[in-house]
C-alpha atoms as a PDB file:
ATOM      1  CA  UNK A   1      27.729  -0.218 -32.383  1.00  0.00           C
ATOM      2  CA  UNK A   2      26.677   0.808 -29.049  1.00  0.00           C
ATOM      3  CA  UNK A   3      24.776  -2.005 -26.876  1.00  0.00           C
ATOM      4  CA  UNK A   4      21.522  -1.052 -24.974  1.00  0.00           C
ATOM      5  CA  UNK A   5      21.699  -0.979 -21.374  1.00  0.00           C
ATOM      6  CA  UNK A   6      20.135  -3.356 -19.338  1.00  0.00           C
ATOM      7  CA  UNK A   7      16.958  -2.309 -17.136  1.00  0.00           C
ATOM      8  CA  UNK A   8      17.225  -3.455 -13.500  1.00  0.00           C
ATOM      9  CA  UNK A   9      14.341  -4.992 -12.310  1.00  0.00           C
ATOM     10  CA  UNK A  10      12.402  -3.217  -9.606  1.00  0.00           C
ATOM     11  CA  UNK A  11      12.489  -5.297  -6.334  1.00  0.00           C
ATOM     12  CA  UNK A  12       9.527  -6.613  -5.267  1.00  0.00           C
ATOM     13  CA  UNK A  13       7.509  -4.515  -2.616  1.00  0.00           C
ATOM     14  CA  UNK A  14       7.966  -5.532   0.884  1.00  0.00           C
ATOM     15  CA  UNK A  15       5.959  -5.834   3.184  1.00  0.00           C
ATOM     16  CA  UNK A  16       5.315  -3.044   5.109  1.00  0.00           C
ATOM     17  CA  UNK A  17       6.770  -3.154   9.038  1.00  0.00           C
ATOM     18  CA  UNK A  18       4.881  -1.431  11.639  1.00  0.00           C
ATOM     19  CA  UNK A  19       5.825   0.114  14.467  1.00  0.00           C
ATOM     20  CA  UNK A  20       2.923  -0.635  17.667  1.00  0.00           C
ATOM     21  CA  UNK A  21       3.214  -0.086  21.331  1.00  0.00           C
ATOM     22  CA  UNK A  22       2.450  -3.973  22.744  1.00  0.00           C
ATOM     23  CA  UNK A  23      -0.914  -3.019  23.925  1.00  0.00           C
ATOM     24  CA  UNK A  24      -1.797  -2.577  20.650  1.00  0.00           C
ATOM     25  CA  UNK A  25      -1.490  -6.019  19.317  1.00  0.00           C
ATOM     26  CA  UNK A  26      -4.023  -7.960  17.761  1.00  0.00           C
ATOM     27  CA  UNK A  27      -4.691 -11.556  17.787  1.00  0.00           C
ATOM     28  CA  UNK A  28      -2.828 -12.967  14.238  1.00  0.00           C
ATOM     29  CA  UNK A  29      -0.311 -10.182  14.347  1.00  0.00           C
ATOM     30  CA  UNK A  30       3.478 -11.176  13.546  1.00  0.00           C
ATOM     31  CA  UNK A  31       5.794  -9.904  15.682  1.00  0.00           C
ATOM     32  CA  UNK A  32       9.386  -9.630  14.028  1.00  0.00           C
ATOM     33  CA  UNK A  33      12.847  -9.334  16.153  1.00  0.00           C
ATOM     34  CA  UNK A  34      16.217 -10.722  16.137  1.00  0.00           C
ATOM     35  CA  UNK A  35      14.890 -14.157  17.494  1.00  0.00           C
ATOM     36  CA  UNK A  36      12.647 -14.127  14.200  1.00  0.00           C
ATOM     37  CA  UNK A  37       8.977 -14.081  13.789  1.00  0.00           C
ATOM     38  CA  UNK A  38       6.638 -15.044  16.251  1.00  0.00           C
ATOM     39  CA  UNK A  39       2.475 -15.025  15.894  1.00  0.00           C
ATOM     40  CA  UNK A  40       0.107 -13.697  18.405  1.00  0.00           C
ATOM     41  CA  UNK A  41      -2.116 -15.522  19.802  1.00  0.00           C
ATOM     42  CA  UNK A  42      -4.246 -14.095  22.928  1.00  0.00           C
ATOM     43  CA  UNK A  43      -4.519 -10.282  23.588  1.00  0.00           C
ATOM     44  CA  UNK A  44      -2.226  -8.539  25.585  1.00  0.00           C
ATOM     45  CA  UNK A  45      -2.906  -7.538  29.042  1.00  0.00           C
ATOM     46  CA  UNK A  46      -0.851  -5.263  31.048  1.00  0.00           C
ATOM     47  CA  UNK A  47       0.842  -5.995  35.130  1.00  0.00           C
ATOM     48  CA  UNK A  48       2.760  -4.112  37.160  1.00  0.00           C
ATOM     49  CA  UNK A  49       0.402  -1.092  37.127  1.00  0.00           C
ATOM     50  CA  UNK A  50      -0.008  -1.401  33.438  1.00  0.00           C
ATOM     51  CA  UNK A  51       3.745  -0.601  32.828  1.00  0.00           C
ATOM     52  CA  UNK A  52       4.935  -4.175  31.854  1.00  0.00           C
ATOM     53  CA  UNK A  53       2.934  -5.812  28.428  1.00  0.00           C
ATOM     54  CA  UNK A  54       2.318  -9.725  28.312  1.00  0.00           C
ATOM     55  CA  UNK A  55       1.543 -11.496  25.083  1.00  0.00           C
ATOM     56  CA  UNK A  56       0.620 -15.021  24.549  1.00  0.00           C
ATOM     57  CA  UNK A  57       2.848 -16.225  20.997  1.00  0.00           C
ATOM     58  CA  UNK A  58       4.017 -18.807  18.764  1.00  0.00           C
ATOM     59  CA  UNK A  59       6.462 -19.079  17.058  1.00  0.00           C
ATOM     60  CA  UNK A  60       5.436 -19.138  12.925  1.00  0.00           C
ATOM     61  CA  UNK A  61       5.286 -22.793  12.036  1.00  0.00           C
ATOM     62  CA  UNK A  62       5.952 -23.986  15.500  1.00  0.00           C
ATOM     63  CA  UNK A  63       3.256 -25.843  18.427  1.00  0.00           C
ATOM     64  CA  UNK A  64       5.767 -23.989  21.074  1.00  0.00           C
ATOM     65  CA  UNK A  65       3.906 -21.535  22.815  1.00  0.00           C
ATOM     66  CA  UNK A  66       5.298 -19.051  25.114  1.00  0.00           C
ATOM     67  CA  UNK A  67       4.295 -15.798  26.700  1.00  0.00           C
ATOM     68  CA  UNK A  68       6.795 -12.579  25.185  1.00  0.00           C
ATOM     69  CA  UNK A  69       6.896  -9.548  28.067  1.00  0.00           C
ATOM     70  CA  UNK A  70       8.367  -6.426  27.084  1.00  0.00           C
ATOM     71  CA  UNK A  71       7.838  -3.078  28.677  1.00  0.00           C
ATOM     72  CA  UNK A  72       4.534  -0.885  27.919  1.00  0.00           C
ATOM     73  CA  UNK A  73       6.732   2.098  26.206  1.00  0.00           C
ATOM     74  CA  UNK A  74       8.660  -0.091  23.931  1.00  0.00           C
ATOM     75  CA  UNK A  75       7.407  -0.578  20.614  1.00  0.00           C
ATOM     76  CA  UNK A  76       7.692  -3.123  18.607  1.00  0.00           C
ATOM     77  CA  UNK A  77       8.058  -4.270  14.707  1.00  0.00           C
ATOM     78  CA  UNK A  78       4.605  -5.889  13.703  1.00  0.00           C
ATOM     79  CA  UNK A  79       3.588  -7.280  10.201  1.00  0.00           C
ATOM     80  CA  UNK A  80      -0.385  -7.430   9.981  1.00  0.00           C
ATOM     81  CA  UNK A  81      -2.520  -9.329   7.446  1.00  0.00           C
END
């Protein structure tokens, strides 16, 4: 007798990873890199003639806050919600 094969389950939706130049953050955005995931909270303002990007974040479940500077034309992975 021939047995049925098994269904996989589908894997649950992730979710999804934007890709934003820094000056597009918004205040409660999650920025995600190698260091792990960080929360913003302050808007971003631009120095150097607007080529270098500040942002004032936090690191998720942390009271450490730091500024993260990056350049203007480098985007970067951002989970909204």
């Amino acid at each position: 007798m021939a047995k049925a094969k098994r269904e996989k389950k589908p894997e649950p939706p992730k979710e999804p990873e934007l890709r934003v130049l820094p000056t597009q953050l918004r205040i409660g955005d999650r920025i995600v890199d190698e260091s792990g995931e960080w929360e913003v909270l302050a808007r971003a303002y631009t120095t150097g003639g607007g080529k270098i990007v500040n942002a004032r974040v936090q690191r998720a479940g942390s009271d450490a806050v730091m500024i993260r500077v990056c350049g203007a034309h480098e985007r970067v992975a951002v989970r909204r919600g």
